[in-house]
N, C-alpha and C. Protein backbone atom coordinates (compact mmCIF):
# COMPACT_ATOMS: atom_id res chain seq x y z
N UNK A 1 22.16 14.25 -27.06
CA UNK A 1 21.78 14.11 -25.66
C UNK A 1 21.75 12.64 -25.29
N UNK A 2 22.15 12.49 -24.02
CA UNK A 2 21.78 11.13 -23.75
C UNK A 2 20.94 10.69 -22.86
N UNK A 3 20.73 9.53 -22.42
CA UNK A 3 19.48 8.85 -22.22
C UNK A 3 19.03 9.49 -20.63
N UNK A 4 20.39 9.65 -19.91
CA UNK A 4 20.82 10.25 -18.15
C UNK A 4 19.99 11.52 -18.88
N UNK A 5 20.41 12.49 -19.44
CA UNK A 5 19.85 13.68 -19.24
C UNK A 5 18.36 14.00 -19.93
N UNK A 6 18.21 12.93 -20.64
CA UNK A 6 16.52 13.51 -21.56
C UNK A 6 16.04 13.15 -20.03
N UNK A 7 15.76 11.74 -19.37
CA UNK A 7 15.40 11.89 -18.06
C UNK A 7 15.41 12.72 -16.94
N UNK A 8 16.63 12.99 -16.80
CA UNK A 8 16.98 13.91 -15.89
C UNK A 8 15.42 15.50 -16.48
N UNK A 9 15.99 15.98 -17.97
CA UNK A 9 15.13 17.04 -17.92
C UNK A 9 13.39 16.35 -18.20
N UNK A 10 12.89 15.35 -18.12
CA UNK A 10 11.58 15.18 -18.08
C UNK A 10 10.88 14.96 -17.15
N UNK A 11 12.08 14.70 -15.88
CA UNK A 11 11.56 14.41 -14.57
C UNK A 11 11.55 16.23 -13.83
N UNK A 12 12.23 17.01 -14.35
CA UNK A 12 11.96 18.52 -13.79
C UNK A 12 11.00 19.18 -14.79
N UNK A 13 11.06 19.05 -15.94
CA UNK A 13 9.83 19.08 -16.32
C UNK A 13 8.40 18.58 -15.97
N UNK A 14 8.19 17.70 -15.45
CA UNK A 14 6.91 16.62 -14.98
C UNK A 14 7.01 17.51 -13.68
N UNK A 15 7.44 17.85 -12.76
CA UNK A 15 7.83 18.20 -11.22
C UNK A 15 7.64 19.72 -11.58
N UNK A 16 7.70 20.34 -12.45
CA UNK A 16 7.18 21.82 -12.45
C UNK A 16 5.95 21.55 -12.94
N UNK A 17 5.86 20.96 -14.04
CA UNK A 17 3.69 21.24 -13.91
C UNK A 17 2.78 20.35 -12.91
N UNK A 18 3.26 20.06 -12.21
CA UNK A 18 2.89 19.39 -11.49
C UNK A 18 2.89 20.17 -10.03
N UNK A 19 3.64 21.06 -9.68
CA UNK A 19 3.81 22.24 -9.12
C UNK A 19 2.76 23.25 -9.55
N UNK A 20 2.67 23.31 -11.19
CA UNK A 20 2.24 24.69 -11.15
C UNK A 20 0.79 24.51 -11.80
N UNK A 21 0.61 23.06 -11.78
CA UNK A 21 -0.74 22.85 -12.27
C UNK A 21 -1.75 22.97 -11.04
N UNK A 22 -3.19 22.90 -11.03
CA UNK A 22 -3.90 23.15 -9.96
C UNK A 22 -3.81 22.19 -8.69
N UNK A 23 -4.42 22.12 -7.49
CA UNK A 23 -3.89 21.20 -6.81
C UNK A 23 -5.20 20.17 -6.80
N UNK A 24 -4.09 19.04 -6.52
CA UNK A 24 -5.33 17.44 -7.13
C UNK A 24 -6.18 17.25 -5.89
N UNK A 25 -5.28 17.07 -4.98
CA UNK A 25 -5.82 16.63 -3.37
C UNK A 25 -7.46 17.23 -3.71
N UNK A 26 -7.83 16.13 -2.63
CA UNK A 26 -9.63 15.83 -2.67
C UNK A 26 -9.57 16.34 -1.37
N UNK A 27 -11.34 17.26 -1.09
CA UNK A 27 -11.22 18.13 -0.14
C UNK A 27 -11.85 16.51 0.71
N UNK A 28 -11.28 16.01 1.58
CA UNK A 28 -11.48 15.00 2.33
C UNK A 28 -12.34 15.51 3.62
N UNK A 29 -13.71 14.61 4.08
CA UNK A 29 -14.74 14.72 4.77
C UNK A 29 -13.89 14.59 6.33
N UNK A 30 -14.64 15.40 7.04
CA UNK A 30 -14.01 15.21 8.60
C UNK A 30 -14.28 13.49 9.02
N UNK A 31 -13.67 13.46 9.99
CA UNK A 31 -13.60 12.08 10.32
C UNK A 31 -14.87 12.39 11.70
N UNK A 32 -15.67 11.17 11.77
CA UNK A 32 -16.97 10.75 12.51
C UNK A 32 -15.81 10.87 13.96
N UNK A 33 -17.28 11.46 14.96
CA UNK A 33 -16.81 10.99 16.83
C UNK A 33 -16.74 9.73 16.72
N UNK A 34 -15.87 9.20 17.97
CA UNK A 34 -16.40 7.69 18.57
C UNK A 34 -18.25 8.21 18.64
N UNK A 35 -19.07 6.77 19.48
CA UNK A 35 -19.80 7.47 20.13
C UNK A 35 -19.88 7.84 21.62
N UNK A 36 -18.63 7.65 22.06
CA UNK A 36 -18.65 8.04 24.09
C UNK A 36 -18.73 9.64 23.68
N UNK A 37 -18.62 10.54 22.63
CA UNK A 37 -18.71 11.88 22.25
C UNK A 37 -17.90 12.46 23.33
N UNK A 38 -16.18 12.46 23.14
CA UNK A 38 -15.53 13.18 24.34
C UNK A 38 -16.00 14.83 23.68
N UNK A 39 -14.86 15.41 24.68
CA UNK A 39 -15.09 16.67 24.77
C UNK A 39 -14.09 16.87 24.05
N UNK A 40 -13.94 18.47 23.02
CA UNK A 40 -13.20 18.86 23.12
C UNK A 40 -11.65 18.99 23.03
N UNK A 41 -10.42 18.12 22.28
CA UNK A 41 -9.05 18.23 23.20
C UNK A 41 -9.05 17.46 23.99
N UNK A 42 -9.64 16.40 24.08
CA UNK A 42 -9.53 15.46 25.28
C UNK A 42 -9.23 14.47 24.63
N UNK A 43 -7.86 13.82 23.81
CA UNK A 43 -7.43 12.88 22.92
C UNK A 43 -7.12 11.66 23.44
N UNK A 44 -7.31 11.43 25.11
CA UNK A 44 -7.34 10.07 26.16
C UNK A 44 -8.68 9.53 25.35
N UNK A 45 -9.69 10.64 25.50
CA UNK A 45 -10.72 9.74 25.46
C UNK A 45 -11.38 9.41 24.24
N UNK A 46 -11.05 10.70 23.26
CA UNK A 46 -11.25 10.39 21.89
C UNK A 46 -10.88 8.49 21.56
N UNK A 47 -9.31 8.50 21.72
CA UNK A 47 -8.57 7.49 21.62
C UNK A 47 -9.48 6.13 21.93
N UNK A 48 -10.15 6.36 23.30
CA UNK A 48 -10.54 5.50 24.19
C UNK A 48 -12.24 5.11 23.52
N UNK A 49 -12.61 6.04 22.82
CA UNK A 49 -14.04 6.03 22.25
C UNK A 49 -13.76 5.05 20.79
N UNK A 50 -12.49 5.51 19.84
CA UNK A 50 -12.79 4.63 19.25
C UNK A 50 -12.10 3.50 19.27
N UNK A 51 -11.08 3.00 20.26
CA UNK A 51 -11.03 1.35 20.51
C UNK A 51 -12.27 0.59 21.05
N UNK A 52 -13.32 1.56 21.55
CA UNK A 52 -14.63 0.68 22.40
C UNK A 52 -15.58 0.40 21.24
N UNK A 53 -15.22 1.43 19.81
CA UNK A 53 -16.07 1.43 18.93
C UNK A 53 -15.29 0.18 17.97
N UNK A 54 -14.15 -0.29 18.03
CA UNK A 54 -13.60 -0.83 17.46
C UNK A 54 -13.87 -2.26 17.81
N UNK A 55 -14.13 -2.26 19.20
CA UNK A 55 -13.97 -3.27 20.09
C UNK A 55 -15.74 -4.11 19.56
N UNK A 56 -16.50 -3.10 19.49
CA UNK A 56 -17.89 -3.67 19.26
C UNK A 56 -18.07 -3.73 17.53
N UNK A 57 -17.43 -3.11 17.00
CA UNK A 57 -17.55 -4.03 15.31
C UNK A 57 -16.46 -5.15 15.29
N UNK A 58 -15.71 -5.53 16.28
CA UNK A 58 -15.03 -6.52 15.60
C UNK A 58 -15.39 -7.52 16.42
N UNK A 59 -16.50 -7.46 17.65
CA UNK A 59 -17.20 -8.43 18.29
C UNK A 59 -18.05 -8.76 17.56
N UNK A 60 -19.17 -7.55 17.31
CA UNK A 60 -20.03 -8.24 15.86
C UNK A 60 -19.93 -9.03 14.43
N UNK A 61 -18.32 -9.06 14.07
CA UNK A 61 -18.04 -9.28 12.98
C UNK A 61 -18.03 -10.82 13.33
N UNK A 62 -17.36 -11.07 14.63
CA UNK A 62 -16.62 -12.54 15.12
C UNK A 62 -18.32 -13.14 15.19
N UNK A 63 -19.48 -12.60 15.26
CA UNK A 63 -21.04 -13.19 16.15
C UNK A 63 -21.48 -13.52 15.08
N UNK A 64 -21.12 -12.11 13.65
CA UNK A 64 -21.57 -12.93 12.30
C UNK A 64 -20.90 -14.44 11.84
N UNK A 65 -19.76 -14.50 12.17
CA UNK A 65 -18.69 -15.57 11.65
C UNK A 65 -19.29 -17.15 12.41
N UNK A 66 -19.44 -15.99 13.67
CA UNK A 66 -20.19 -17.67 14.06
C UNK A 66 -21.21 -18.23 13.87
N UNK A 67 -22.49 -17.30 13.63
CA UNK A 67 -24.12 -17.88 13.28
C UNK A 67 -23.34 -18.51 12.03
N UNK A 68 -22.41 -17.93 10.79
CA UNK A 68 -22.47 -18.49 9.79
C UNK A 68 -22.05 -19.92 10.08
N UNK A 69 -21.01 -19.74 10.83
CA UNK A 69 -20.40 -21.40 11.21
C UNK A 69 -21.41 -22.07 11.54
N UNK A 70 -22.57 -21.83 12.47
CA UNK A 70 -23.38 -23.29 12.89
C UNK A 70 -24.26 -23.00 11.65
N UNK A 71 -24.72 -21.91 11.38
CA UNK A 71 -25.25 -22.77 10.04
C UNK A 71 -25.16 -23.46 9.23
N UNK A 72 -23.59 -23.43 8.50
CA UNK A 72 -23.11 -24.07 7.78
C UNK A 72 -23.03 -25.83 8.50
N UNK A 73 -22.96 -25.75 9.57
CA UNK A 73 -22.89 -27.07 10.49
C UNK A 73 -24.40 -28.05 10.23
């Protein structure tokens, strides 16, 4: 046998138990509301809840950056 086919059959080998072994995936936690709490199917505002939520941790992040700056001053 050569080197093309031991590969060839260890890669369909690996790809069937891997198929037929149990499944790995992690049962992953729902994802948090913004907090504007849209309604429902309403993916404008979902959208819109978390850029405002986005908008206020990355204002806070910039307010930490700066007390640190004048402190360091």
């Amino acid at each position: 046998m050569t080197v093309k086919s031991v590969s060839k059959r260890l890669a369909a080998a690996g790809l069937l138990g891997m198929t037929a072994a149990q499944s790995v995936w992690a049962a992953l936690p729902t994802p948090v509301a913004p907090s504007t709490a849209p309604a429902a199917g309403d993916w404008i505002a979902l959208i819109k809840g978390y850029i405002k939520d986005g908008g206020l941790v990355l204002g806070l992040a910039i307010a930490v950056l700066g007390f640190l700056w004048i402190a360091y001053l």
